[in-house]
PDB file of N, CA and C in Angstrom:
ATOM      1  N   UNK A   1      57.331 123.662 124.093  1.00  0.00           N
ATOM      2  CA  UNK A   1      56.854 125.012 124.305  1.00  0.00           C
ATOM      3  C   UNK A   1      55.450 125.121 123.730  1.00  0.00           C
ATOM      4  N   UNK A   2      54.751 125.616 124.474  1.00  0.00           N
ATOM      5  CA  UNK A   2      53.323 125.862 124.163  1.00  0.00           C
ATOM      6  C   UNK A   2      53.076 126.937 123.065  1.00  0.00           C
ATOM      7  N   UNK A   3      52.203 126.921 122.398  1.00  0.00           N
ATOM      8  CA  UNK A   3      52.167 128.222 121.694  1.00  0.00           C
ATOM      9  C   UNK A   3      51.948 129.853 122.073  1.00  0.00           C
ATOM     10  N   UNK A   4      51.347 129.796 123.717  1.00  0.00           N
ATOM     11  CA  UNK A   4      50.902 130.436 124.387  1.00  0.00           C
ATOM     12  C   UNK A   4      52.024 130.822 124.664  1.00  0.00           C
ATOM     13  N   UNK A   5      52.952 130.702 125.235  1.00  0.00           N
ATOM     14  CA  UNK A   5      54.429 131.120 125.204  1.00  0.00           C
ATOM     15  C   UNK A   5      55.425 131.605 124.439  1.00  0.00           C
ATOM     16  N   UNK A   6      55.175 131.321 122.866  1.00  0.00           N
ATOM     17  CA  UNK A   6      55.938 132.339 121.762  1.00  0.00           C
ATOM     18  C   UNK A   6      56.091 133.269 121.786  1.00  0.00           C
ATOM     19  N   UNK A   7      54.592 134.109 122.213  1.00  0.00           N
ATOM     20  CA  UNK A   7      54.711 135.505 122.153  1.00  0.00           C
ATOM     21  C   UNK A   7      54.911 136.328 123.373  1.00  0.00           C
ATOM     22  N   UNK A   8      54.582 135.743 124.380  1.00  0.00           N
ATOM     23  CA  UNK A   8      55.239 136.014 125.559  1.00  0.00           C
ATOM     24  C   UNK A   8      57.232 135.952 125.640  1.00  0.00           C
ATOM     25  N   UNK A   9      57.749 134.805 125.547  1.00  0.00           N
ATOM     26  CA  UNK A   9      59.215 134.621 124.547  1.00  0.00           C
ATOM     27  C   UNK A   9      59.882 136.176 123.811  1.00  0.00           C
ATOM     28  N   UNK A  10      58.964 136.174 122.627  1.00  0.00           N
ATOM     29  CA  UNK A  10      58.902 137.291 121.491  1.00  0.00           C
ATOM     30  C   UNK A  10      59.250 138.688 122.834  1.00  0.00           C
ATOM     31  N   UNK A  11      58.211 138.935 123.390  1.00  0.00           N
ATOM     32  CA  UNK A  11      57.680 140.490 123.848  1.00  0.00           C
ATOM     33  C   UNK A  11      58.907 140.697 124.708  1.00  0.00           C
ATOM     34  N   UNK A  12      58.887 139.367 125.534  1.00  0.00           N
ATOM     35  CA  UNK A  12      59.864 139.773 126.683  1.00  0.00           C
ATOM     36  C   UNK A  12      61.186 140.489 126.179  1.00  0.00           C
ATOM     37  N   UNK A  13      61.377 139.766 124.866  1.00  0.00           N
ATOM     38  CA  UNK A  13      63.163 140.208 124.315  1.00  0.00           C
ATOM     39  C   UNK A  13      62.754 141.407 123.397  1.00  0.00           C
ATOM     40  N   UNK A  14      61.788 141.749 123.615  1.00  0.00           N
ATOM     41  CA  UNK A  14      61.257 142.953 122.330  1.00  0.00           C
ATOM     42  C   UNK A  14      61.783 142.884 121.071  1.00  0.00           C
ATOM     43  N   UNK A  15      61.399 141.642 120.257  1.00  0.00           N
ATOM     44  CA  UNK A  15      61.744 140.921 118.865  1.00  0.00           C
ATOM     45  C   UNK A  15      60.555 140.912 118.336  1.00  0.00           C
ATOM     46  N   UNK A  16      60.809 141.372 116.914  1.00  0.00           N
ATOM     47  CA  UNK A  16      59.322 141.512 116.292  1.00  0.00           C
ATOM     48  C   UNK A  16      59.002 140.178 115.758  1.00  0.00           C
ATOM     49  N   UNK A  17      57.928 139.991 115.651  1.00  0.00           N
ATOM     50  CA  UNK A  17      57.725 138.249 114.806  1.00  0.00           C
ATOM     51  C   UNK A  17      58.790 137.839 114.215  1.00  0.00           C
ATOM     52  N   UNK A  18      59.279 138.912 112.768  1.00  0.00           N
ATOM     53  CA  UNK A  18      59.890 138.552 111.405  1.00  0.00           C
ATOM     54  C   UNK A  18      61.607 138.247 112.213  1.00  0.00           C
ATOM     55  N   UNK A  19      61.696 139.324 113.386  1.00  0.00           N
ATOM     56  CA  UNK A  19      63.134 138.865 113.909  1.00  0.00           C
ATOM     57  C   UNK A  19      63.068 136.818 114.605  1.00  0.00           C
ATOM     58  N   UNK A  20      62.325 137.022 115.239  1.00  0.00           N
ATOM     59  CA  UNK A  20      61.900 135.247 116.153  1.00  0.00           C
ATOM     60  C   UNK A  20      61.693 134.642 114.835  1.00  0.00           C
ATOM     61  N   UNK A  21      61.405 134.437 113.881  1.00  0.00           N
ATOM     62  CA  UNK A  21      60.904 133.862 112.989  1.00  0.00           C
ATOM     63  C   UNK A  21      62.305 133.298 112.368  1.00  0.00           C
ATOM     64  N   UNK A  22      63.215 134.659 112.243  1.00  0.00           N
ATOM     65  CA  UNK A  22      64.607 134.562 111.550  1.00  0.00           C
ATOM     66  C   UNK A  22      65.372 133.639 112.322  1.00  0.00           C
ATOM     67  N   UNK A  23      65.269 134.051 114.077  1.00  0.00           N
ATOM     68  CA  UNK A  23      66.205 132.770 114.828  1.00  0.00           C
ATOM     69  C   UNK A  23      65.511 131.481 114.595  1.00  0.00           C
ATOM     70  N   UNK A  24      64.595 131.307 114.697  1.00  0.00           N
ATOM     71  CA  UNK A  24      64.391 129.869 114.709  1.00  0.00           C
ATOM     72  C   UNK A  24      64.575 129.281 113.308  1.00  0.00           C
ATOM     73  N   UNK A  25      64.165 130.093 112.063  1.00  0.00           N
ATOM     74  CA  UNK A  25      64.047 129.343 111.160  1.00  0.00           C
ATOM     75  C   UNK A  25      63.047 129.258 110.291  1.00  0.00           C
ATOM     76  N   UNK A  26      61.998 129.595 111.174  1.00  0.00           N
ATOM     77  CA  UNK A  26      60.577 129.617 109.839  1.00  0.00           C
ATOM     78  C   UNK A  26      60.280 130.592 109.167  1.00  0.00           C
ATOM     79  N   UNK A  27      59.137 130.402 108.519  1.00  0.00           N
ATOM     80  CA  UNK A  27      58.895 132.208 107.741  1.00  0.00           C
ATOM     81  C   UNK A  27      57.905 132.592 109.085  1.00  0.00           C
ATOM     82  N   UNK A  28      57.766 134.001 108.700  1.00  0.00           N
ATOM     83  CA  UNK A  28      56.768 135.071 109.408  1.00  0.00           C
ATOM     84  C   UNK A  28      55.467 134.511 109.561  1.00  0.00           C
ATOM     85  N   UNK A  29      54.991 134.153 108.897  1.00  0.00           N
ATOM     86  CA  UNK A  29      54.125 133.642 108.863  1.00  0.00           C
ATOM     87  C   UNK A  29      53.449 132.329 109.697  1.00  0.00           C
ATOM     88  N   UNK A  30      54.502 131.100 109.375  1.00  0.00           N
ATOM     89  CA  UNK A  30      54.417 130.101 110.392  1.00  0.00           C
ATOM     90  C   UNK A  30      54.132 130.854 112.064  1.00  0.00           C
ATOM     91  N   UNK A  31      55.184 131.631 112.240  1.00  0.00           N
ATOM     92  CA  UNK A  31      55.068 132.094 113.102  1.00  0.00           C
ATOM     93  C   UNK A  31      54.525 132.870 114.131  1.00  0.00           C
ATOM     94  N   UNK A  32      53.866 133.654 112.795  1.00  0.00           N
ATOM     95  CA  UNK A  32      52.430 134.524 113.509  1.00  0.00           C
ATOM     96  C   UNK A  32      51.397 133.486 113.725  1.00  0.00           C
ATOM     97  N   UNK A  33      51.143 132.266 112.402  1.00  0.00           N
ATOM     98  CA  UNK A  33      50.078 130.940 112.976  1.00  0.00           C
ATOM     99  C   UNK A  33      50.247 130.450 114.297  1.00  0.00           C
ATOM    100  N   UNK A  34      51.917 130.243 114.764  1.00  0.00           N
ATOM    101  CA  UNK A  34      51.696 129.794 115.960  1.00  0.00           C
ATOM    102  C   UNK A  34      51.288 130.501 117.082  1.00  0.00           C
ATOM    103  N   UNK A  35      51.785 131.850 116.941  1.00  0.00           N
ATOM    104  CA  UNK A  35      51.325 132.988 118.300  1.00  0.00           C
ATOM    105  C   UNK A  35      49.960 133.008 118.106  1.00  0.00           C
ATOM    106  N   UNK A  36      49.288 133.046 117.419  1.00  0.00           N
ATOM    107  CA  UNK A  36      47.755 133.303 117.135  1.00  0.00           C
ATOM    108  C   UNK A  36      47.036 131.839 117.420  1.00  0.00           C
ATOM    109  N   UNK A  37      47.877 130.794 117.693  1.00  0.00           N
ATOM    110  CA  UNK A  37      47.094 129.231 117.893  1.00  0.00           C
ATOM    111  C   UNK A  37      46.067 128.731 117.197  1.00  0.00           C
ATOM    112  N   UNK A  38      46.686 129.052 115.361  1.00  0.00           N
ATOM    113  CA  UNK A  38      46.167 128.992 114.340  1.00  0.00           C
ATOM    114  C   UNK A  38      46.367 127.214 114.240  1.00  0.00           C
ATOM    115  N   UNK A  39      47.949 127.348 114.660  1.00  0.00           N
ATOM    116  CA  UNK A  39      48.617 126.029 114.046  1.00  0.00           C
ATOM    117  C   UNK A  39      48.813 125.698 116.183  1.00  0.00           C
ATOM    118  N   UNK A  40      48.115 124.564 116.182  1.00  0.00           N
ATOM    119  CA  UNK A  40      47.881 123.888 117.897  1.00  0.00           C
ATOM    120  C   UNK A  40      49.166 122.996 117.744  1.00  0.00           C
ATOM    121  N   UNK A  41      49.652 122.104 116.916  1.00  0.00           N
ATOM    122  CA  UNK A  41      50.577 121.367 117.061  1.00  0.00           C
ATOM    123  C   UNK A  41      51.789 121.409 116.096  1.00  0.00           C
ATOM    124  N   UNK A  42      52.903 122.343 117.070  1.00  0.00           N
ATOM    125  CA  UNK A  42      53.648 122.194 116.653  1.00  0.00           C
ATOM    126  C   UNK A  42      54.933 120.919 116.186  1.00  0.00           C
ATOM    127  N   UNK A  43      55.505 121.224 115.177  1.00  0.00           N
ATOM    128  CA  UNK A  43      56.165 120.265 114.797  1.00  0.00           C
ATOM    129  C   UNK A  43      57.065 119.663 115.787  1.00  0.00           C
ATOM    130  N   UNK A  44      57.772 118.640 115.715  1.00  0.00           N
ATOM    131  CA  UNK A  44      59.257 118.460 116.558  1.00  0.00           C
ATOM    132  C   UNK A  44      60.345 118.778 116.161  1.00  0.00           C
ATOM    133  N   UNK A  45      60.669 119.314 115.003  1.00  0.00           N
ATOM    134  CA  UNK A  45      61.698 120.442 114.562  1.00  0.00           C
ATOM    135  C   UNK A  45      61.662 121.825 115.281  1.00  0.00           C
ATOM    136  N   UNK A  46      60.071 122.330 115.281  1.00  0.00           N
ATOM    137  CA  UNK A  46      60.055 123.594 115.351  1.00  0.00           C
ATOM    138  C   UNK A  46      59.807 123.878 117.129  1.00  0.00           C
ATOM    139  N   UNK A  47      59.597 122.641 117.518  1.00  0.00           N
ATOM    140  CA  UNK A  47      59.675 122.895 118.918  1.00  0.00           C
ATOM    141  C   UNK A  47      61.152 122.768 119.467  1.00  0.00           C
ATOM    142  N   UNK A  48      61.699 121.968 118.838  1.00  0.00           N
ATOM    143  CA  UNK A  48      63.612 122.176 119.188  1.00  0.00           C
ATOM    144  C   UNK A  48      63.955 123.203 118.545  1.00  0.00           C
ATOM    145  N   UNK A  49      63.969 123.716 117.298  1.00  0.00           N
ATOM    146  CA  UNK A  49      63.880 124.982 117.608  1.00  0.00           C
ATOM    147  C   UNK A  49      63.934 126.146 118.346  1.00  0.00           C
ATOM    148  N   UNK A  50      62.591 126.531 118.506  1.00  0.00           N
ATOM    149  CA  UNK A  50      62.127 127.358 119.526  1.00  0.00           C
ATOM    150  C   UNK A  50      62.967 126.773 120.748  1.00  0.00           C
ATOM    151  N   UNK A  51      62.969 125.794 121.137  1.00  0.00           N
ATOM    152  CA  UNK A  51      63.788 125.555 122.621  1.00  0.00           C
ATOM    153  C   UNK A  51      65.017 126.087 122.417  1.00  0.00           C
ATOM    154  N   UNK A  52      65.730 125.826 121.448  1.00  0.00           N
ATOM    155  CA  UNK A  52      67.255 126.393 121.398  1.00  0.00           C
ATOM    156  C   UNK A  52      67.264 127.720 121.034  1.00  0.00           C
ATOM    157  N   UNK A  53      66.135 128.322 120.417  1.00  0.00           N
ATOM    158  CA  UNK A  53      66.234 130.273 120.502  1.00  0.00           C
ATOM    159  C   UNK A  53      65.921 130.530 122.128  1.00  0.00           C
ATOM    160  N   UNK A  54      64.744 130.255 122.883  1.00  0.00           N
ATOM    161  CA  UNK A  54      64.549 130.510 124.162  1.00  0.00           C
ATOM    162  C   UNK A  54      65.727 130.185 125.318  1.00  0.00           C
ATOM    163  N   UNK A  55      66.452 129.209 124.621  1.00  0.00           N
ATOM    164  CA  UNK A  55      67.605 128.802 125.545  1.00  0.00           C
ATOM    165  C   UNK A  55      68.746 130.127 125.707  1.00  0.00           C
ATOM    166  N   UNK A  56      69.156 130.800 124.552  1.00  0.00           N
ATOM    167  CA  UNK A  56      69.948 131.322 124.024  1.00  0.00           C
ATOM    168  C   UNK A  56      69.689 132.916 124.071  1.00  0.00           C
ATOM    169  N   UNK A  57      68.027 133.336 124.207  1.00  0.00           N
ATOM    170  CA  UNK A  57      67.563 134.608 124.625  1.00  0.00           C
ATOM    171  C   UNK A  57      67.794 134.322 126.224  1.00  0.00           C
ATOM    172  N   UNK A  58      67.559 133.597 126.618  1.00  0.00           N
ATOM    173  CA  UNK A  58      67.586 133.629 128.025  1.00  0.00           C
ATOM    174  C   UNK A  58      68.926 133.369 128.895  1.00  0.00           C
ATOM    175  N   UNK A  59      70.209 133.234 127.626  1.00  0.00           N
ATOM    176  CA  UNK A  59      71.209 132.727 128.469  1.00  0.00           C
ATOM    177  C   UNK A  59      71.828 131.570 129.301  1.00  0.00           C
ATOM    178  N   UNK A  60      71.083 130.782 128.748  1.00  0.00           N
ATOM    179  CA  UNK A  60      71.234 129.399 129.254  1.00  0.00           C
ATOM    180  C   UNK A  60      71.882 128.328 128.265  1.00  0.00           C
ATOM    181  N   UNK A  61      72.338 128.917 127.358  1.00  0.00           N
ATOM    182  CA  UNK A  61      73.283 128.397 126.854  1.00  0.00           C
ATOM    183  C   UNK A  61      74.353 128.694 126.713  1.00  0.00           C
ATOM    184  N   UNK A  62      75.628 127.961 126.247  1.00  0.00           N
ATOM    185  CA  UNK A  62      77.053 128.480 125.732  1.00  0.00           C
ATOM    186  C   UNK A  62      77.131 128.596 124.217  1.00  0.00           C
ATOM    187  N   UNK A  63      77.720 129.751 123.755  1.00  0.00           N
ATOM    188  CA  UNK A  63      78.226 130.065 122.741  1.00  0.00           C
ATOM    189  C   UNK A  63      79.445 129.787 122.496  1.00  0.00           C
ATOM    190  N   UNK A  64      79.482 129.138 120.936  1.00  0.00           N
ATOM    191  CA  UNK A  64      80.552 128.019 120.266  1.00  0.00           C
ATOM    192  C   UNK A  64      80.583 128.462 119.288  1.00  0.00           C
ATOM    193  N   UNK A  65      81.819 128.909 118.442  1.00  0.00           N
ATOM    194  CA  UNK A  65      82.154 129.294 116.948  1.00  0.00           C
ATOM    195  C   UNK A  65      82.703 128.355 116.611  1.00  0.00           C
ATOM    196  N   UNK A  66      82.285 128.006 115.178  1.00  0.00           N
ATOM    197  CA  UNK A  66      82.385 127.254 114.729  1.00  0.00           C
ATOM    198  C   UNK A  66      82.619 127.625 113.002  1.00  0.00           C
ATOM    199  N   UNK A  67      84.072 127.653 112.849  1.00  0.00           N
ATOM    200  CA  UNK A  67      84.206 128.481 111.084  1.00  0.00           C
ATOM    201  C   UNK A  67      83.855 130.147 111.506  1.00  0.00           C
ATOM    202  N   UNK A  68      83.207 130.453 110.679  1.00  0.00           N
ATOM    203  CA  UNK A  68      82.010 131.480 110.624  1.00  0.00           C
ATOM    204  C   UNK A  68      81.333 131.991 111.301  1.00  0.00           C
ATOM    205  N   UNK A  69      80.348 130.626 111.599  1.00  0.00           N
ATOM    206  CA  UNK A  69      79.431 130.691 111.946  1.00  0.00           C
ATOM    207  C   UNK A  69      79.226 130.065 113.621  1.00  0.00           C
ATOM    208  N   UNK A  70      78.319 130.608 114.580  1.00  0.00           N
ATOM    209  CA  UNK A  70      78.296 130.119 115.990  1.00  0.00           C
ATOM    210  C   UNK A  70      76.584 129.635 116.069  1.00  0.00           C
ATOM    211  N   UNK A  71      77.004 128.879 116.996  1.00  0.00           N
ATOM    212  CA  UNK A  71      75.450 128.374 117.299  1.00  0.00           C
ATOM    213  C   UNK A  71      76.172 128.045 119.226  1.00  0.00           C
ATOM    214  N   UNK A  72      74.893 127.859 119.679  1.00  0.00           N
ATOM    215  CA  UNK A  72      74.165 127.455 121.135  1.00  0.00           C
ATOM    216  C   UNK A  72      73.859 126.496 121.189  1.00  0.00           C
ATOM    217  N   UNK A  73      74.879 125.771 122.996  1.00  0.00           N
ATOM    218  CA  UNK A  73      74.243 124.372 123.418  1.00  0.00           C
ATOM    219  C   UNK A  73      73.874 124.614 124.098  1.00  0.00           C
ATOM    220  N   UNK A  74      72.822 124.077 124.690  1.00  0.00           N
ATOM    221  CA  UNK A  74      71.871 124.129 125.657  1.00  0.00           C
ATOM    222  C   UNK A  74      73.450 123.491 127.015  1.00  0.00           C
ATOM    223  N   UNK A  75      73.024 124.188 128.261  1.00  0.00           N
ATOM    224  CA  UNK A  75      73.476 124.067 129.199  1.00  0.00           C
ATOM    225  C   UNK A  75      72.648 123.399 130.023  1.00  0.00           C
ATOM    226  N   UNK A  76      72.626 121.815 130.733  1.00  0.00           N
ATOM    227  CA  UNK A  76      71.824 121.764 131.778  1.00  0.00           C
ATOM    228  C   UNK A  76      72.576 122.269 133.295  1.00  0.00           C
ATOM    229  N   UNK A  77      71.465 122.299 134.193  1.00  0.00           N
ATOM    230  CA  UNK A  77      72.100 122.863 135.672  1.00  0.00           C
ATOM    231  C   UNK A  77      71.574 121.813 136.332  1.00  0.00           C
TER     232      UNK A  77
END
């Protein structure tokens, strides 16, 4: 995912930074660096990441409980 696409991501689901920040994992901050294309290369954590929040705003994944807690697999078609 490009960085150019975070905040596009963000707007579409009307999530404020600090909420996108919370699904994926980073602080607010990281996150405003990347929408702002402060920070050009993102990590390979934070781009799987971001792929598995965008997967999961968009419904393209299945939801799995697990204990507690649930997380999202990516679905291919």
């Amino acid at each position: 995912m490009e960085w150019t696409e975070i905040k596009s991501l963000r707007q579409r689901h009307k999530l404020t930074q600090q909420d996108l920040s919370n699904l994926v994992g980073v602080g607010w901050s990281t996150l405003n660096r990347w929408e702002n294309g402060k920070i050009k290369k993102i990590s390979k954590l934070g781009r799987i990441s971001l792929e598995r929040v965008k997967s999961e705003l968009d419904g393209k994944g299945v939801r799995h409980a697990k204990g507690e807690k649930s997380f999202w697999v990516p679905v291919s078609k």
